[in-house]
PDB file of N, CA and C in Angstrom:
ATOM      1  N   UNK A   1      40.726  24.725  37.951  1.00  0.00           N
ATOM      2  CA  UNK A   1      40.488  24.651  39.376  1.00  0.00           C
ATOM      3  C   UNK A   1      39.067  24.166  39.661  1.00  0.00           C
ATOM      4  N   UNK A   2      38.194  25.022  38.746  1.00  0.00           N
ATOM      5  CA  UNK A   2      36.562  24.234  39.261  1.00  0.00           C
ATOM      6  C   UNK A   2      36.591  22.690  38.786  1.00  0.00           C
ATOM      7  N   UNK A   3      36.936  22.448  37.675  1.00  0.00           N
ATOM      8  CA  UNK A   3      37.057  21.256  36.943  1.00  0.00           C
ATOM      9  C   UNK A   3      37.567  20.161  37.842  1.00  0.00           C
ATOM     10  N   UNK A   4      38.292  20.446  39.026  1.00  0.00           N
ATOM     11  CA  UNK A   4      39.202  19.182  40.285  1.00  0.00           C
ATOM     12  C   UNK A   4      38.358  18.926  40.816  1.00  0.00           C
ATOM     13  N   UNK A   5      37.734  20.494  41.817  1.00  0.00           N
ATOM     14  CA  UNK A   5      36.233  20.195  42.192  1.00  0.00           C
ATOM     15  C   UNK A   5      35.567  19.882  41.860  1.00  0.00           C
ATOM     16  N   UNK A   6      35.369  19.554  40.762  1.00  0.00           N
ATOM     17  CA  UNK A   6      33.684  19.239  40.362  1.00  0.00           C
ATOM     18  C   UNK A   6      33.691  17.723  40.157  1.00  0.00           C
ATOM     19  N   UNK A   7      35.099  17.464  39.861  1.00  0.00           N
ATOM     20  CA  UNK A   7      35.461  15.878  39.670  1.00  0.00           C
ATOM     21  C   UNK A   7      35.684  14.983  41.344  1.00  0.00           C
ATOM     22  N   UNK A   8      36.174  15.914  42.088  1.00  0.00           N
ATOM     23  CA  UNK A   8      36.479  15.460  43.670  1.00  0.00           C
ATOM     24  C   UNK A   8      35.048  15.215  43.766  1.00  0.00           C
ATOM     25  N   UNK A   9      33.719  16.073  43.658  1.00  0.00           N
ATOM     26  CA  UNK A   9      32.702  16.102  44.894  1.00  0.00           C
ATOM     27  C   UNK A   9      31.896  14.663  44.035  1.00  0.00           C
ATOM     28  N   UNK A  10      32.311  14.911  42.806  1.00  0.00           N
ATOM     29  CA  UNK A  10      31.041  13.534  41.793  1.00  0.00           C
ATOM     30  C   UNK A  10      31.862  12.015  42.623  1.00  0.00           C
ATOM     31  N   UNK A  11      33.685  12.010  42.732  1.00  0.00           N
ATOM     32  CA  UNK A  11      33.969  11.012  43.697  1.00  0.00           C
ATOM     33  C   UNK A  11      33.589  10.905  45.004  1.00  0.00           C
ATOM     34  N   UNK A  12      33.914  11.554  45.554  1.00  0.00           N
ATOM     35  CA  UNK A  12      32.861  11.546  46.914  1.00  0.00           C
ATOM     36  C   UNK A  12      31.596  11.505  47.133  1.00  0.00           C
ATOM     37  N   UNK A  13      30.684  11.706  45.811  1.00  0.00           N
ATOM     38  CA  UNK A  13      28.964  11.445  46.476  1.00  0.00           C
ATOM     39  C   UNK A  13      29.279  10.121  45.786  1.00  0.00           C
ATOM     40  N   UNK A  14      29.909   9.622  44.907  1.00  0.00           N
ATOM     41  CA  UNK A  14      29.928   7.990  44.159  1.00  0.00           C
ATOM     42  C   UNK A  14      30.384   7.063  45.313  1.00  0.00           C
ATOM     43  N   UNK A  15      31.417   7.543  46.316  1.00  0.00           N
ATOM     44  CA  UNK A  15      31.360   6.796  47.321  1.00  0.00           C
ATOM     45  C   UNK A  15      30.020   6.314  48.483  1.00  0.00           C
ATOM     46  N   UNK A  16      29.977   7.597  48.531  1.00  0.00           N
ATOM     47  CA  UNK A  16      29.053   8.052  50.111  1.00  0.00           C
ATOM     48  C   UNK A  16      27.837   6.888  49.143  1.00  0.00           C
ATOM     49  N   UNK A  17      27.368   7.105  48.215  1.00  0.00           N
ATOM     50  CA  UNK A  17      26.132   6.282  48.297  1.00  0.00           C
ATOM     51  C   UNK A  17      26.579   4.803  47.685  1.00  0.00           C
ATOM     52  N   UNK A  18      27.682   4.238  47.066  1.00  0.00           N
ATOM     53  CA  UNK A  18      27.989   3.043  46.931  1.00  0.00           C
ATOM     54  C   UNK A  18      28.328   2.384  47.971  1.00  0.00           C
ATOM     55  N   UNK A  19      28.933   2.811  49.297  1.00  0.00           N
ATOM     56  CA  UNK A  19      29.126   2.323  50.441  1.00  0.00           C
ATOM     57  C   UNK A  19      27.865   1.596  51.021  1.00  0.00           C
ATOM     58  N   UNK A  20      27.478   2.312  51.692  1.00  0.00           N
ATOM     59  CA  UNK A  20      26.313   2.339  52.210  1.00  0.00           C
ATOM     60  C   UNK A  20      24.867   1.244  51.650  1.00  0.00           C
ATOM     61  N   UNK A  21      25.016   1.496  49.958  1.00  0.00           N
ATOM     62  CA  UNK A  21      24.117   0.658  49.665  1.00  0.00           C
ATOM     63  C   UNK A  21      24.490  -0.860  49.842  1.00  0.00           C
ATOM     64  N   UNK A  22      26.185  -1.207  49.527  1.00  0.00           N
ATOM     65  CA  UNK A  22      26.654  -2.606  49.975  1.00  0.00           C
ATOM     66  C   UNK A  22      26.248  -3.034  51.321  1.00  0.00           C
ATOM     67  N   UNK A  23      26.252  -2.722  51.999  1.00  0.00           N
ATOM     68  CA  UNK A  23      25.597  -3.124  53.171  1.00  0.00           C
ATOM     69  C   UNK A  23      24.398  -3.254  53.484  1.00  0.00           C
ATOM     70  N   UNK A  24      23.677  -2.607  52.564  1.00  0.00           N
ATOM     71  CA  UNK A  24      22.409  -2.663  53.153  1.00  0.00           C
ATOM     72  C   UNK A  24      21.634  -4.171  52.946  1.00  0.00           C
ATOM     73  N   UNK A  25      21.936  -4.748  52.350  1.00  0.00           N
ATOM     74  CA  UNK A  25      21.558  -6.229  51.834  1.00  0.00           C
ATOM     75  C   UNK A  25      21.690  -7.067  53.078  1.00  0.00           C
ATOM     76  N   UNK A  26      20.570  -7.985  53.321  1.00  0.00           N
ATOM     77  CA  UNK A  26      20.243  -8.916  54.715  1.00  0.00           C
ATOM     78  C   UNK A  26      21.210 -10.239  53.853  1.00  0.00           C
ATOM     79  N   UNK A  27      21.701 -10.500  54.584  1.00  0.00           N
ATOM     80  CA  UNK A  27      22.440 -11.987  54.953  1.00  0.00           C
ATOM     81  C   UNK A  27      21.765 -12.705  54.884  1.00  0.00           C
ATOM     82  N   UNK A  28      21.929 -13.661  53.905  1.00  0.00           N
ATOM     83  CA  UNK A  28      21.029 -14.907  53.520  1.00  0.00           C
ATOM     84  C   UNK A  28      20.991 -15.827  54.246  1.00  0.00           C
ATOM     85  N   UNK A  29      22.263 -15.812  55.053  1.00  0.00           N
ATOM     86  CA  UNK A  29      22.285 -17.104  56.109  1.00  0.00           C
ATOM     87  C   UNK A  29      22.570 -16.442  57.417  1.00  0.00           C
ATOM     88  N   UNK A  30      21.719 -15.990  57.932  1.00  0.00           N
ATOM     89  CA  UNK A  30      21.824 -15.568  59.537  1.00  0.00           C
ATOM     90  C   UNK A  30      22.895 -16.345  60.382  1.00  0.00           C
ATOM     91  N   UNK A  31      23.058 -16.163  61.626  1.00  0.00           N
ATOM     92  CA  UNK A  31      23.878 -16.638  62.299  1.00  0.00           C
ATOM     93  C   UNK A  31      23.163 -17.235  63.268  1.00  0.00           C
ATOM     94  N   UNK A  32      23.927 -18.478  63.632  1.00  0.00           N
ATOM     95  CA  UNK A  32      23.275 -19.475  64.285  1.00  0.00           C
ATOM     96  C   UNK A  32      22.363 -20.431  63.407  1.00  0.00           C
ATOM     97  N   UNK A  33      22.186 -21.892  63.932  1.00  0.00           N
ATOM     98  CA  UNK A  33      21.028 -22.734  63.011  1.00  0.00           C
ATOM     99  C   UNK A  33      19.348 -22.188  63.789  1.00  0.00           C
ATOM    100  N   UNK A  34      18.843 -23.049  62.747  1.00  0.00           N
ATOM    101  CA  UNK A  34      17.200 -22.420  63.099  1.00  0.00           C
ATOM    102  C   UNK A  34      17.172 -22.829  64.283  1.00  0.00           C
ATOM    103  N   UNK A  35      17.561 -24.030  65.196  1.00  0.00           N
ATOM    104  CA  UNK A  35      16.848 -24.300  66.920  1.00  0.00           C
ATOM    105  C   UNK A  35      17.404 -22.436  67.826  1.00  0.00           C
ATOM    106  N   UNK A  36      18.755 -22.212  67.534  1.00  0.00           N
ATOM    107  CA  UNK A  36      18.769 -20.974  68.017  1.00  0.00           C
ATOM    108  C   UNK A  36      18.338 -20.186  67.804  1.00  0.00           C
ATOM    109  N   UNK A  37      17.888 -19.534  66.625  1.00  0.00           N
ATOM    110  CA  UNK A  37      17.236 -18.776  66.307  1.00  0.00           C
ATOM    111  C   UNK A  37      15.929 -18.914  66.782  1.00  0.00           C
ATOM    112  N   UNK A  38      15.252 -19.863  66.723  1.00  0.00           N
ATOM    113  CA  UNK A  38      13.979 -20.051  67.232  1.00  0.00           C
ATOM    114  C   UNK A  38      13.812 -19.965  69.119  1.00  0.00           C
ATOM    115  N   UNK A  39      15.013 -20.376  69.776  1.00  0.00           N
ATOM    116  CA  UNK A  39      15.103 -19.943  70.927  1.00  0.00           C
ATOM    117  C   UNK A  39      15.374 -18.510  70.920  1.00  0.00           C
ATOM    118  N   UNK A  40      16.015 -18.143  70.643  1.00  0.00           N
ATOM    119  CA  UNK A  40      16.025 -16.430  70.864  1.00  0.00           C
ATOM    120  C   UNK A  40      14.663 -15.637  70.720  1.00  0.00           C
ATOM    121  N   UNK A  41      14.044 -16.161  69.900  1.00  0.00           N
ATOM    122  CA  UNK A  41      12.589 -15.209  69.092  1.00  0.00           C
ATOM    123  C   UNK A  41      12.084 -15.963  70.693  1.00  0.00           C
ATOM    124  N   UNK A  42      11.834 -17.172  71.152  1.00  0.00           N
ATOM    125  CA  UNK A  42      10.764 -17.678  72.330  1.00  0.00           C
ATOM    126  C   UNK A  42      11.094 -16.731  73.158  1.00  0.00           C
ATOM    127  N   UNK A  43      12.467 -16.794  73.619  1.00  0.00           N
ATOM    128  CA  UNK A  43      13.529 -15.544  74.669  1.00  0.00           C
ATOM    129  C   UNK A  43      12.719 -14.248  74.874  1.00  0.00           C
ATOM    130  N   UNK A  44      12.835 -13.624  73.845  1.00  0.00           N
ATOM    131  CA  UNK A  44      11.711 -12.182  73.449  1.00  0.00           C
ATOM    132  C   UNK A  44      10.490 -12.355  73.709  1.00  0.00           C
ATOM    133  N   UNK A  45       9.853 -13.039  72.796  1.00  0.00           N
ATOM    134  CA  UNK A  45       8.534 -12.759  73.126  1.00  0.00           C
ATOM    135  C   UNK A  45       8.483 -12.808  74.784  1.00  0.00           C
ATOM    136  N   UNK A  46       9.101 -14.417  75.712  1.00  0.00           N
ATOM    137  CA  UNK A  46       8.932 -14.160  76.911  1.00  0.00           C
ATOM    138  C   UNK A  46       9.742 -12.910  78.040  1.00  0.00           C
ATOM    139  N   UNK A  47      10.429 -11.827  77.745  1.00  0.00           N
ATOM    140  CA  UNK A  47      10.342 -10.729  77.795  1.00  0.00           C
ATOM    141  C   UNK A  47       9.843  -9.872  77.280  1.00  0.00           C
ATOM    142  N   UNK A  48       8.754  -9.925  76.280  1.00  0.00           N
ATOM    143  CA  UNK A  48       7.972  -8.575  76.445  1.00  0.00           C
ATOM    144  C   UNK A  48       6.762  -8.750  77.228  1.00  0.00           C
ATOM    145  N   UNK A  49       6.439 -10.381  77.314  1.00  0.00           N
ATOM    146  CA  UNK A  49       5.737 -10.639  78.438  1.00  0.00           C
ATOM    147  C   UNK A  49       5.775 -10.266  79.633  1.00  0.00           C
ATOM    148  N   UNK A  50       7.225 -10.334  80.143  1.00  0.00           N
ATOM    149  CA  UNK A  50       7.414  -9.945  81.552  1.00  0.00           C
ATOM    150  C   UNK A  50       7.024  -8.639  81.776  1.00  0.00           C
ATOM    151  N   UNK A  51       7.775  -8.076  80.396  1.00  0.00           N
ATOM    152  CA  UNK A  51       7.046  -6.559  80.334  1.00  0.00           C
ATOM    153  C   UNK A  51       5.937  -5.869  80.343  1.00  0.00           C
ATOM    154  N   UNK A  52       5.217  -6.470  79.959  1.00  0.00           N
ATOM    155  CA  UNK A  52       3.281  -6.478  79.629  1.00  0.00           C
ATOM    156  C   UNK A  52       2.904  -6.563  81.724  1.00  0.00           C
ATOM    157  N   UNK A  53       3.820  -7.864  81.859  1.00  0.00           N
ATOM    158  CA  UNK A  53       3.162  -8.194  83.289  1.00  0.00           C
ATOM    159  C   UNK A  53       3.560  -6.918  84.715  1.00  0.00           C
ATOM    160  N   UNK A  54       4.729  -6.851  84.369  1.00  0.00           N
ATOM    161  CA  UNK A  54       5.228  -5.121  85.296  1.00  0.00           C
ATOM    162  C   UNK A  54       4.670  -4.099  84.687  1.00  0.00           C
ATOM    163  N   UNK A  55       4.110  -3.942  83.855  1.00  0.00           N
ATOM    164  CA  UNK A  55       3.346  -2.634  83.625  1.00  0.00           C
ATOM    165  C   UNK A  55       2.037  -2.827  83.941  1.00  0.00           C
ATOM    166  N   UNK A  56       1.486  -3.334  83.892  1.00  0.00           N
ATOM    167  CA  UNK A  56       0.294  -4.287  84.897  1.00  0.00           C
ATOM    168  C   UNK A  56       0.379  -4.106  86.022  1.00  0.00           C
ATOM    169  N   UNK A  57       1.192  -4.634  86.361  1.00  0.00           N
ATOM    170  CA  UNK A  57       0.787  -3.870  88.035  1.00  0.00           C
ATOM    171  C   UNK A  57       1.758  -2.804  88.381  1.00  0.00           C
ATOM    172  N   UNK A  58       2.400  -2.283  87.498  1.00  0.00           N
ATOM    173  CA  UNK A  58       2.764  -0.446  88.308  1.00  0.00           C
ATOM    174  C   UNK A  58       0.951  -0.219  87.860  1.00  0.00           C
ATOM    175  N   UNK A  59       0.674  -0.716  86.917  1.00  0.00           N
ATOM    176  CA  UNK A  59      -0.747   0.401  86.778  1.00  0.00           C
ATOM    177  C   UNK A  59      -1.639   0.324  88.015  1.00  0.00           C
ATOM    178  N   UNK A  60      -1.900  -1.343  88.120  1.00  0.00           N
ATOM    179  CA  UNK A  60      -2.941  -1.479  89.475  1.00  0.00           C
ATOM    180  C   UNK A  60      -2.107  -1.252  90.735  1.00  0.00           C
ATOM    181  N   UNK A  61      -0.752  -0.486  91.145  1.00  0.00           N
ATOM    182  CA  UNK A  61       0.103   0.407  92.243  1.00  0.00           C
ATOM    183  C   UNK A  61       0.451  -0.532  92.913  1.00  0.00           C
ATOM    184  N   UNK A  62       0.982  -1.804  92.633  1.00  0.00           N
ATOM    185  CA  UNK A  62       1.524  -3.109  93.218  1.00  0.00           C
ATOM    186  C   UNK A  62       3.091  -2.911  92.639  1.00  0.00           C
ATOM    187  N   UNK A  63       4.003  -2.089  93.235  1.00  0.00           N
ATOM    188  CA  UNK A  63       5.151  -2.131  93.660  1.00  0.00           C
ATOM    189  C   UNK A  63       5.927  -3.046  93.453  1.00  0.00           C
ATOM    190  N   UNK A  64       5.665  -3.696  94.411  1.00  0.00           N
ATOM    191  CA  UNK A  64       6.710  -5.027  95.044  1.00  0.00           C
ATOM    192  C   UNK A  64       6.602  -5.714  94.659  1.00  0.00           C
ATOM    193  N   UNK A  65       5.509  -6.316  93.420  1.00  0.00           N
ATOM    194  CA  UNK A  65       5.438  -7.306  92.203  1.00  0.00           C
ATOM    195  C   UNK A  65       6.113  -6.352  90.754  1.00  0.00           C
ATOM    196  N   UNK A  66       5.876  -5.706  90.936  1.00  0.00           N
ATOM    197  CA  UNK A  66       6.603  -5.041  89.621  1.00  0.00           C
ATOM    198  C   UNK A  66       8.318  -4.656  89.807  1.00  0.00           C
ATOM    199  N   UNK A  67       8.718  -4.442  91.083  1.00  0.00           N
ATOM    200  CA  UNK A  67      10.344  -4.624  91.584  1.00  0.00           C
ATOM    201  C   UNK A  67      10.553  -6.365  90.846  1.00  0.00           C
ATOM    202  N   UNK A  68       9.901  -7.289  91.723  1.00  0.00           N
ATOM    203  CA  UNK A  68      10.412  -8.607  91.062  1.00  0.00           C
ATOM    204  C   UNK A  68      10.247  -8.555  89.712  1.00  0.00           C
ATOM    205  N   UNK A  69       9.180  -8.220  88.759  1.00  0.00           N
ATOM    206  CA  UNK A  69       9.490  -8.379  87.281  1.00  0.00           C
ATOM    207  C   UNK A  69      10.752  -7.362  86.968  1.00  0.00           C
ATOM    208  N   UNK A  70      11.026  -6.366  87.454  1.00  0.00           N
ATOM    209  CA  UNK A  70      12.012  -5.982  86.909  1.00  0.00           C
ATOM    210  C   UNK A  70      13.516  -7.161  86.969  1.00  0.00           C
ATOM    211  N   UNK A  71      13.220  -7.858  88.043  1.00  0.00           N
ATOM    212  CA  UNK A  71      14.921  -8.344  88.531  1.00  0.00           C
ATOM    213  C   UNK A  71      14.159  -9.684  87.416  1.00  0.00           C
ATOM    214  N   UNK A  72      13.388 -10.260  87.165  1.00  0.00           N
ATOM    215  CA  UNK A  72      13.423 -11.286  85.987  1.00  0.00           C
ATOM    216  C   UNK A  72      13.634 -10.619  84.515  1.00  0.00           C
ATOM    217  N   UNK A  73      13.277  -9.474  84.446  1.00  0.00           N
ATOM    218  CA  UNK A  73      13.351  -8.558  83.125  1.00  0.00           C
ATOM    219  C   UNK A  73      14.835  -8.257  82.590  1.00  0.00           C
ATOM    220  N   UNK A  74      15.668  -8.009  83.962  1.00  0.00           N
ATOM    221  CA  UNK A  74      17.128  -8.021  84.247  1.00  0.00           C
ATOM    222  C   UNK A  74      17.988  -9.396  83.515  1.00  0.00           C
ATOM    223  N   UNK A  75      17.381 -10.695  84.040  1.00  0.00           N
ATOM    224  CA  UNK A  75      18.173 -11.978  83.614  1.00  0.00           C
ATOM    225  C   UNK A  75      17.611 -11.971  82.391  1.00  0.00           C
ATOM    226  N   UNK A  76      16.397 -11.418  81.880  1.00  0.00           N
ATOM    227  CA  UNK A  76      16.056 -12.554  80.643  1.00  0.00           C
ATOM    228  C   UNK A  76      17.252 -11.486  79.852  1.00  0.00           C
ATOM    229  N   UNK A  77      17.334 -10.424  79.898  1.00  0.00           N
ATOM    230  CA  UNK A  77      18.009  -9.344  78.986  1.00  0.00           C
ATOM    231  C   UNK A  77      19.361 -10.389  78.671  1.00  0.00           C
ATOM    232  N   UNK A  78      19.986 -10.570  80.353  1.00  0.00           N
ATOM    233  CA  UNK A  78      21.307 -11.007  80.300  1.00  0.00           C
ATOM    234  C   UNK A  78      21.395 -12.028  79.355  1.00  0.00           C
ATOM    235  N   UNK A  79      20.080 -13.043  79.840  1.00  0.00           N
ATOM    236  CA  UNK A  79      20.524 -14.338  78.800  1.00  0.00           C
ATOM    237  C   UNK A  79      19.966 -14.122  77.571  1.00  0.00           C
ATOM    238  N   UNK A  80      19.215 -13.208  76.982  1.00  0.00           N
ATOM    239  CA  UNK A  80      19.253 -12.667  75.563  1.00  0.00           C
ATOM    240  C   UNK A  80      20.633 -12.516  75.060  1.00  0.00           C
ATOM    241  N   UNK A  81      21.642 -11.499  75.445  1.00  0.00           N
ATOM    242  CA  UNK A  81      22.569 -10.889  75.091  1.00  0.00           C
ATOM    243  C   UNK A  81      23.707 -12.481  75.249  1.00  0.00           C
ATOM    244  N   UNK A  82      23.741 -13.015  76.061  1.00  0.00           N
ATOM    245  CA  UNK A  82      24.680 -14.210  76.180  1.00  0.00           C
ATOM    246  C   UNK A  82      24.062 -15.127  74.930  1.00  0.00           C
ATOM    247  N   UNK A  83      23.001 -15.372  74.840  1.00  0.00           N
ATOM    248  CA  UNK A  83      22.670 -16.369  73.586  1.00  0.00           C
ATOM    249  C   UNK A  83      22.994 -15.297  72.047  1.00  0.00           C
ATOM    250  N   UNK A  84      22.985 -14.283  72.133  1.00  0.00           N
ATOM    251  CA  UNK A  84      23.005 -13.535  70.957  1.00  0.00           C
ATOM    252  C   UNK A  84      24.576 -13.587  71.397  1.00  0.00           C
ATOM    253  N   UNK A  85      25.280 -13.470  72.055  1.00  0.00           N
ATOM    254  CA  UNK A  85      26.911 -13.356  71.802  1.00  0.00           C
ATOM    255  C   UNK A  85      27.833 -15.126  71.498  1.00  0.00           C
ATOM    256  N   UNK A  86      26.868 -15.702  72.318  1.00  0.00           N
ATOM    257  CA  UNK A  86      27.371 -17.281  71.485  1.00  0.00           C
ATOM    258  C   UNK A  86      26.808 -17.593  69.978  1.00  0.00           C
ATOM    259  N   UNK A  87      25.742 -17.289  69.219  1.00  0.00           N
ATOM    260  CA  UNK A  87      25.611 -17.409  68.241  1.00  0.00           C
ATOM    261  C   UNK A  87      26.267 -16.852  67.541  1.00  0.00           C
ATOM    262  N   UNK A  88      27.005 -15.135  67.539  1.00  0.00           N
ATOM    263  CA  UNK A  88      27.865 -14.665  66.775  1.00  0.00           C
ATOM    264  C   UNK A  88      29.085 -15.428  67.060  1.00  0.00           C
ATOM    265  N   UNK A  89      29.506 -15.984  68.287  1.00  0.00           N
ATOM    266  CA  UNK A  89      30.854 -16.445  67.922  1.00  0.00           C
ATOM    267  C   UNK A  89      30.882 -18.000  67.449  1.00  0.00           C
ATOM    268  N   UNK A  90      30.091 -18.645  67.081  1.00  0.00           N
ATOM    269  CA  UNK A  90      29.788 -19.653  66.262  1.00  0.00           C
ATOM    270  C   UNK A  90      30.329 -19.666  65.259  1.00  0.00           C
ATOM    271  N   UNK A  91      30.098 -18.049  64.976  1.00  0.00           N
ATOM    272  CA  UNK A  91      29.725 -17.796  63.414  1.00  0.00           C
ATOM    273  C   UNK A  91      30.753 -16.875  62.844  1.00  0.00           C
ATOM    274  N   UNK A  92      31.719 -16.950  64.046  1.00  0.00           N
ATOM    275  CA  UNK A  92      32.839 -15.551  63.870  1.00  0.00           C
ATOM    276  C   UNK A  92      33.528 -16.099  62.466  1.00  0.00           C
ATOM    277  N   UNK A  93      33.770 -17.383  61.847  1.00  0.00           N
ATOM    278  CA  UNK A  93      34.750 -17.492  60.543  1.00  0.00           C
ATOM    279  C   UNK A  93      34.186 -16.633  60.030  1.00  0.00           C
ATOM    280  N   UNK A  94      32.798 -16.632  59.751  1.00  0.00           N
ATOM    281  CA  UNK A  94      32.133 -15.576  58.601  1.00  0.00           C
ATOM    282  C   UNK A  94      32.108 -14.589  58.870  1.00  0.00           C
ATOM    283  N   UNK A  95      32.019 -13.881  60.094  1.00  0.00           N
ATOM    284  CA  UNK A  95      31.927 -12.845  59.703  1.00  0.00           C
ATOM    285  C   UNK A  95      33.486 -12.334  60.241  1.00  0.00           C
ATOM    286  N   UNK A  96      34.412 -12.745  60.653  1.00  0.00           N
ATOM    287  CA  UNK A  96      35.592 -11.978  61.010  1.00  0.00           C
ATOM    288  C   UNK A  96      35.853 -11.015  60.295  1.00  0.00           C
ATOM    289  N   UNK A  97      36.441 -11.245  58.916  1.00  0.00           N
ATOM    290  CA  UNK A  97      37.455 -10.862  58.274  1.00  0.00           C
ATOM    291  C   UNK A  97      36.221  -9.821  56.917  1.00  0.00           C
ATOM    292  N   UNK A  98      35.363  -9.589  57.443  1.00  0.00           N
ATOM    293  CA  UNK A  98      34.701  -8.885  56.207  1.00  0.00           C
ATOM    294  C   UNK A  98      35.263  -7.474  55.726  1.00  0.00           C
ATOM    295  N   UNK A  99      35.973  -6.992  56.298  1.00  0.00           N
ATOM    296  CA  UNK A  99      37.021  -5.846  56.099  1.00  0.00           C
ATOM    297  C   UNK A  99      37.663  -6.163  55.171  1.00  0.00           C
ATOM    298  N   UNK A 100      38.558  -7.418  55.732  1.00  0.00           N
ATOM    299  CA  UNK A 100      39.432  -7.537  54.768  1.00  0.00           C
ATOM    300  C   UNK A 100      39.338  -7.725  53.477  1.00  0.00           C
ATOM    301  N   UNK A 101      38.243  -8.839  52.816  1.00  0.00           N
ATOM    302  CA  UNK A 101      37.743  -8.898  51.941  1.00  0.00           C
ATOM    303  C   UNK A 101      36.784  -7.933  51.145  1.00  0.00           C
ATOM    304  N   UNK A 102      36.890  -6.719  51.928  1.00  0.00           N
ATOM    305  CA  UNK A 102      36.036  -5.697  51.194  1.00  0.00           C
ATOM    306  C   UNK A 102      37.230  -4.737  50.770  1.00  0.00           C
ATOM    307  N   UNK A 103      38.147  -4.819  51.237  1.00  0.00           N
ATOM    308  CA  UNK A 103      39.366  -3.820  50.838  1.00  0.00           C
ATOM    309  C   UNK A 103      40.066  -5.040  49.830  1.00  0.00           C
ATOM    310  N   UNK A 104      39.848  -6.397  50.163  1.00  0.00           N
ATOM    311  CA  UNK A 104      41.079  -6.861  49.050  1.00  0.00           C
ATOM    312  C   UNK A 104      41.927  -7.128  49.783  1.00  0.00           C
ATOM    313  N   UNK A 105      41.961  -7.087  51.137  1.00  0.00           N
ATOM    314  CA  UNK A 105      43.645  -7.810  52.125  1.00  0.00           C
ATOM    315  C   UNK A 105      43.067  -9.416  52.437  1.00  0.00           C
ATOM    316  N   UNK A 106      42.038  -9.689  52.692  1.00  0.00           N
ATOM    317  CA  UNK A 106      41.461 -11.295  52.798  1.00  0.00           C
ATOM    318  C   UNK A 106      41.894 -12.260  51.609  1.00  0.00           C
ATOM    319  N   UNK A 107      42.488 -11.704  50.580  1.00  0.00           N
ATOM    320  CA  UNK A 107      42.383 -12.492  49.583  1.00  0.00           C
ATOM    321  C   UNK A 107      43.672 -13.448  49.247  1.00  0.00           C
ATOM    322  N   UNK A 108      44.038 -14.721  49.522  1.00  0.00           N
ATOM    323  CA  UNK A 108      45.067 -15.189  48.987  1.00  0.00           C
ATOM    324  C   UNK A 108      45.739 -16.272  47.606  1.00  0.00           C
TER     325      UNK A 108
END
């Protein structure tokens, strides 16, 4: 009886940390080509700008300039998230089916 257990828990920690480490490895080929990628990084930096600039003036108590950076802080987000959702679906062959091929059903 201890002997099942002791063999169950050595399978289960052999999982829990073989899982986990497969994934942890960065993707050699990102998604999207470098002009997108390089637009997205410009994207950011010019929102944390906006951000830098509304905290700027909530500090100096200018309101009604820091309401408008919020509503530009609003679009850049949107068109962050829209350029980050067209680059993944660019790129959906690769990454669709990574399930499958990690269980062995992708394979024909």
């Amino acid at each position: 009886m201890k002997k099942s257990n002791c063999m169950m828990a050595i399978g289960l920690l052999a999982v829990s940390v073989a899982i986990p480490s497969g994934r942890g490895h960065a993707d050699v080929d990102p998604p999207g080509n470098h002009e997108q990628r390089e637009e997205l990084r410009e994207e950011m930096r010019d929102l944390r700008e906006l951000q830098r600039q509304r905290d700027r003036e909530l500090r100096q108590g200018d309101f009604q300039d820091a309401r408008e950076y919020n509503e530009k802080i609003r679009e850049q987000q949107q068109e962050i998230r829209r350029d980050r959702r067209d680059m993944y679906r660019s790129d959906r062959g690769r990454y669709r089916d990574w399930r499958d091929s990690f269980w062995g059903w992708g394979r024909d």
